[in-house]
Protein backbone atom coordinates (compact mmCIF):
# COMPACT_ATOMS: atom_id res chain seq x y z
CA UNK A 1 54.92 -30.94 122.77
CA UNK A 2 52.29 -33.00 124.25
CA UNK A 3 54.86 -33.73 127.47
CA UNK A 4 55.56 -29.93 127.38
CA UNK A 5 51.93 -29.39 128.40
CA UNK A 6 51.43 -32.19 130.65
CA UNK A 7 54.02 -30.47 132.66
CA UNK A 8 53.10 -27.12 132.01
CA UNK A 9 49.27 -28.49 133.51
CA UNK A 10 51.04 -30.33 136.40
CA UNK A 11 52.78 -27.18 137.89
CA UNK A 12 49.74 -25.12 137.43
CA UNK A 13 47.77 -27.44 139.70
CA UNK A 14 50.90 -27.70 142.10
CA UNK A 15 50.51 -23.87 142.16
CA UNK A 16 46.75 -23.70 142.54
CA UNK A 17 46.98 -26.42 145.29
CA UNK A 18 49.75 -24.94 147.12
CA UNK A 19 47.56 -21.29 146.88
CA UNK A 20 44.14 -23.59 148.34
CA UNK A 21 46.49 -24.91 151.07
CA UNK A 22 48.05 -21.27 151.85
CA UNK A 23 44.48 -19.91 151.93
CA UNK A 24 43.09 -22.71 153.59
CA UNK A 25 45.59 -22.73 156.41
CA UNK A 26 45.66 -18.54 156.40
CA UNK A 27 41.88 -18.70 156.99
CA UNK A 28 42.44 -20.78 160.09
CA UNK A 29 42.06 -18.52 162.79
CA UNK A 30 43.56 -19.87 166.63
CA UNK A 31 41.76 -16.42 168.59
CA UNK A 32 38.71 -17.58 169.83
CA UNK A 33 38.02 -13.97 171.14
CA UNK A 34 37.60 -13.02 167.16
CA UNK A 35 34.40 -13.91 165.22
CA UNK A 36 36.57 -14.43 162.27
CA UNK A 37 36.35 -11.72 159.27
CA UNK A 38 34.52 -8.65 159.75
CA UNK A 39 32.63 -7.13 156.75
CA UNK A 40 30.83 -4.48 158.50
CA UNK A 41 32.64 -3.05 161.03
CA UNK A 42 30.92 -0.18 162.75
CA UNK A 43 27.78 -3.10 163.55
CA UNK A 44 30.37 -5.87 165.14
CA UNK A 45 31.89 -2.72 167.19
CA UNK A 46 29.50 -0.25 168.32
CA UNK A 47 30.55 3.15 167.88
CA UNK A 48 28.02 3.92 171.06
CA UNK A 49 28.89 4.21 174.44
CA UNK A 50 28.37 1.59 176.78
CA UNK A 51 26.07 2.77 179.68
CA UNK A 52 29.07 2.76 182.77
CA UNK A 53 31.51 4.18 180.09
CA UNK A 54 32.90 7.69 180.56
CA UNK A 55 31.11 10.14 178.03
CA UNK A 56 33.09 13.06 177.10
CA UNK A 57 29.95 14.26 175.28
CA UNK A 58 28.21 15.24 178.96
CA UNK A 59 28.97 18.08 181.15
CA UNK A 60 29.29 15.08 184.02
CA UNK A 61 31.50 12.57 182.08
CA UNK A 62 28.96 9.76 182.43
CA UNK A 63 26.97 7.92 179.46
CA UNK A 64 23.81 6.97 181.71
CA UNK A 65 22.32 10.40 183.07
CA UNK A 66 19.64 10.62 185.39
CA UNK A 67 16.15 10.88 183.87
CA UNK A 68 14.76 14.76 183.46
CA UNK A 69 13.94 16.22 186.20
CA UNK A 70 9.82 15.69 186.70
CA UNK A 71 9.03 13.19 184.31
CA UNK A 72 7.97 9.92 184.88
CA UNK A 73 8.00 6.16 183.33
CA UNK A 74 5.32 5.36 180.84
CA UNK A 75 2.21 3.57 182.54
CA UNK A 76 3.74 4.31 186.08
CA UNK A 77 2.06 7.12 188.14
CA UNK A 78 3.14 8.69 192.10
CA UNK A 79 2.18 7.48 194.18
CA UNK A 80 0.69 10.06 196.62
CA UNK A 81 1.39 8.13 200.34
CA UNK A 82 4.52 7.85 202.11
CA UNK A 83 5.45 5.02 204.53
CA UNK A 84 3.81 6.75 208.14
CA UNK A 85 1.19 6.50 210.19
CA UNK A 86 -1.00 9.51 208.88
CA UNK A 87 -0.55 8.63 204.93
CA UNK A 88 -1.82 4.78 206.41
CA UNK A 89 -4.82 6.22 207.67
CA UNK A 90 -5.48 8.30 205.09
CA UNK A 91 -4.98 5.71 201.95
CA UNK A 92 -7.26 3.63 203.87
CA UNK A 93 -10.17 6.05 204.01
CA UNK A 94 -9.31 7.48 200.17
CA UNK A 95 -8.05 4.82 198.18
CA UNK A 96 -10.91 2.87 196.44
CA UNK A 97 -10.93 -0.50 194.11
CA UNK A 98 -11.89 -0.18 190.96
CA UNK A 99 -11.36 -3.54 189.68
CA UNK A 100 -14.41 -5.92 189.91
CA UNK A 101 -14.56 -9.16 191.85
CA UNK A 102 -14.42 -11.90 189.38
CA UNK A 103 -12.85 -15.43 189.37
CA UNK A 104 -10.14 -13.98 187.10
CA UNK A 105 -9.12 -11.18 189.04
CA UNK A 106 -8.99 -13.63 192.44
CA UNK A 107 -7.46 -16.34 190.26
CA UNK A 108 -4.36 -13.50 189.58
CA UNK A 109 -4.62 -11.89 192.90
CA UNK A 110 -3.64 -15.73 194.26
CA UNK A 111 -0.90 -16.02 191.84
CA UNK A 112 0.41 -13.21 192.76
CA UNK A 113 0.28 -13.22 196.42
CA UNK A 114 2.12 -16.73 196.33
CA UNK A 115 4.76 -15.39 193.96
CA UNK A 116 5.23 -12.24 196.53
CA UNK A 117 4.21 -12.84 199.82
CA UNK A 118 3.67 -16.54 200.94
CA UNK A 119 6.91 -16.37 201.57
CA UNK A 120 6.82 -14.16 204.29
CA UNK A 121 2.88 -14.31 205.19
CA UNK A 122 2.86 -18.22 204.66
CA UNK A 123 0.04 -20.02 202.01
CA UNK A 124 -3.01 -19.35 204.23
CA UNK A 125 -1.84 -15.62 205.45
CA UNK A 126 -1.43 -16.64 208.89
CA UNK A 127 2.37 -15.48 209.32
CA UNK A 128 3.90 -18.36 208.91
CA UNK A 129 5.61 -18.32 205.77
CA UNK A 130 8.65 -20.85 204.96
CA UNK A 131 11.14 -17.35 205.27
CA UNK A 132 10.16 -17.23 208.83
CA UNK A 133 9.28 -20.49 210.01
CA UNK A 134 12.70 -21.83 208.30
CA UNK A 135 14.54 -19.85 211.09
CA UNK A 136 16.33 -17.53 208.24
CA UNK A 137 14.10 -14.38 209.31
CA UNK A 138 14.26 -14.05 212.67
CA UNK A 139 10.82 -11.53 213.23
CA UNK A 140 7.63 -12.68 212.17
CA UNK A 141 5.72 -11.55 209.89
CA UNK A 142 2.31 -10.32 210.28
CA UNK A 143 -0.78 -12.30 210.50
CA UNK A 144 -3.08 -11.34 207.89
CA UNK A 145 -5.90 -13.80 209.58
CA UNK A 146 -5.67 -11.34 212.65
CA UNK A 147 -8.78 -9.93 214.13
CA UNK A 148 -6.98 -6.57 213.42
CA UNK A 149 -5.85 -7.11 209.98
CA UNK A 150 -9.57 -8.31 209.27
CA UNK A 151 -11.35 -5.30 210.33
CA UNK A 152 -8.85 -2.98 208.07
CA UNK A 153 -10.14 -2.30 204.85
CA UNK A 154 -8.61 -3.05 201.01
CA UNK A 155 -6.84 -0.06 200.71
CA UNK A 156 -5.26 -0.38 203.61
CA UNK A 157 -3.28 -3.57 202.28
CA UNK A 158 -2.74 -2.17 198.67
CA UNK A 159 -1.26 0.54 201.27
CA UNK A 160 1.05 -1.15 203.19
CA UNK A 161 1.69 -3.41 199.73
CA UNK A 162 2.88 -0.06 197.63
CA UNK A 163 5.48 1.22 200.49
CA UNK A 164 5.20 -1.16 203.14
CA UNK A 165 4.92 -1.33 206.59
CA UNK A 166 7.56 -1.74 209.84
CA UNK A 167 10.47 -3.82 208.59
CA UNK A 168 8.10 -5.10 205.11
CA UNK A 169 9.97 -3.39 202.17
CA UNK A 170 7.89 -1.78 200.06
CA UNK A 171 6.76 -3.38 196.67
CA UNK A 172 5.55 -0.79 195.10
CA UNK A 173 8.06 -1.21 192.40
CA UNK A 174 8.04 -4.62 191.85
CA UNK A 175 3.53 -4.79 191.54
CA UNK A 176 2.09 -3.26 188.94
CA UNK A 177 -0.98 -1.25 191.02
CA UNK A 178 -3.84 -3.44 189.86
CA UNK A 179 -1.85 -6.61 191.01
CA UNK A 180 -1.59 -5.04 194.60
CA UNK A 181 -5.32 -4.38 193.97
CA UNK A 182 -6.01 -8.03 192.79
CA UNK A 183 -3.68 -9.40 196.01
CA UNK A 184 -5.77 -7.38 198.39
CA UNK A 185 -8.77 -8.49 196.73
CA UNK A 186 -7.78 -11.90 197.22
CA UNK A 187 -6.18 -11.77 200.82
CA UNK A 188 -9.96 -10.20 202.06
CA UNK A 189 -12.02 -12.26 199.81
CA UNK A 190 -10.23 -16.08 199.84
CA UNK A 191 -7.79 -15.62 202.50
CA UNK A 192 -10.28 -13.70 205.50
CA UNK A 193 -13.61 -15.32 203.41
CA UNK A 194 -14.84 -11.98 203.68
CA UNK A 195 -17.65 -11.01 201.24
């Protein structure tokens, strides 16, 4: 009797250690495109469309549409100028500062005129930034220490900043406004040492 359940015992552990080694080796997964088991399956595969996906849900066929006609982002408003002569003149004569001249607002302006246009306008504003004197850009760019660029007023940088000017790209989009404020603040009041 006693041998009877020794044995008995024995094959049930062969069988639960053959069933550990079945699931064990079962749960071994060679895909490494899989994350494994999936409990949830609508959250590991979205049941959206991805944005360059054909939509059939759109008269057009495409997921991303084209933002409603006459609305704007949040916090970003027209800009009123376009890139010509006139608009340059008049932005000049129109546009006015409304930020205050404080070490904080220079300190900023500075940052940000390295990060965007030392490049180009070199550290001290007088053209000769490492993009041109490098050799890679082959026109310079302009001299913000010039006798002309010192007589033009703050505007007329935020100006030429916001849509740009000859073969400058405008930045408009990359410069929040009262960083192209703060840079022309800083180009007339550091760079020119104009009061």
């Amino acid at each position: 009797m006693e041998l009877l359940r020794n044995n008995t015992m024995c094959q049930v552990k062969s069988i639960v250690f053959v069933a550990a080694v079945i699931l064990g080796l079962s749960s071994c997964d060679y895909n490494r495109k899989t994350t494994g088991w999936e409990y949830f399956r609508d959250m590991a595969h979205s049941p959206a469309y991805e944005s360059y996906t054909p939509n059939p849900n759109f008269p057009d066929g495409k997921t991303m549409q084209a933002p409603v006609e006459g609305t704007i982002p949040r916090e970003l408003m027209p800009y009123p100028y376009q890139k010509n002569d006139q608009d340059r003149i008049l932005a000049a004569t129109t546009l006015v500062n409304h930020l205050e001249t404080t070490q904080e607002n220079l300190f900023r302006g500075k940052e940000k005129y390295g990060i965007y246009c030392s490049v180009c306008h070199g550290e001290q504003g007088d053209g000769k930034g490492n993009l041109f004197t490098s050799g890679k850009f082959p026109f310079p760019p302009g001299n913000l220490l010039s006798a002309k660029m010192r007589v033009n007023p703050e505007s007329d940088i935020y100006h030429v900043i916001t849509v740009g000017f000859g073969i400058m790209a405008a930045h408009g989009s990359m410069i929040p406004p009262d960083d192209r404020w703060r840079i022309s603040m800083y180009i007339k009041r550091e760079l020119q040492k104009q009061p």
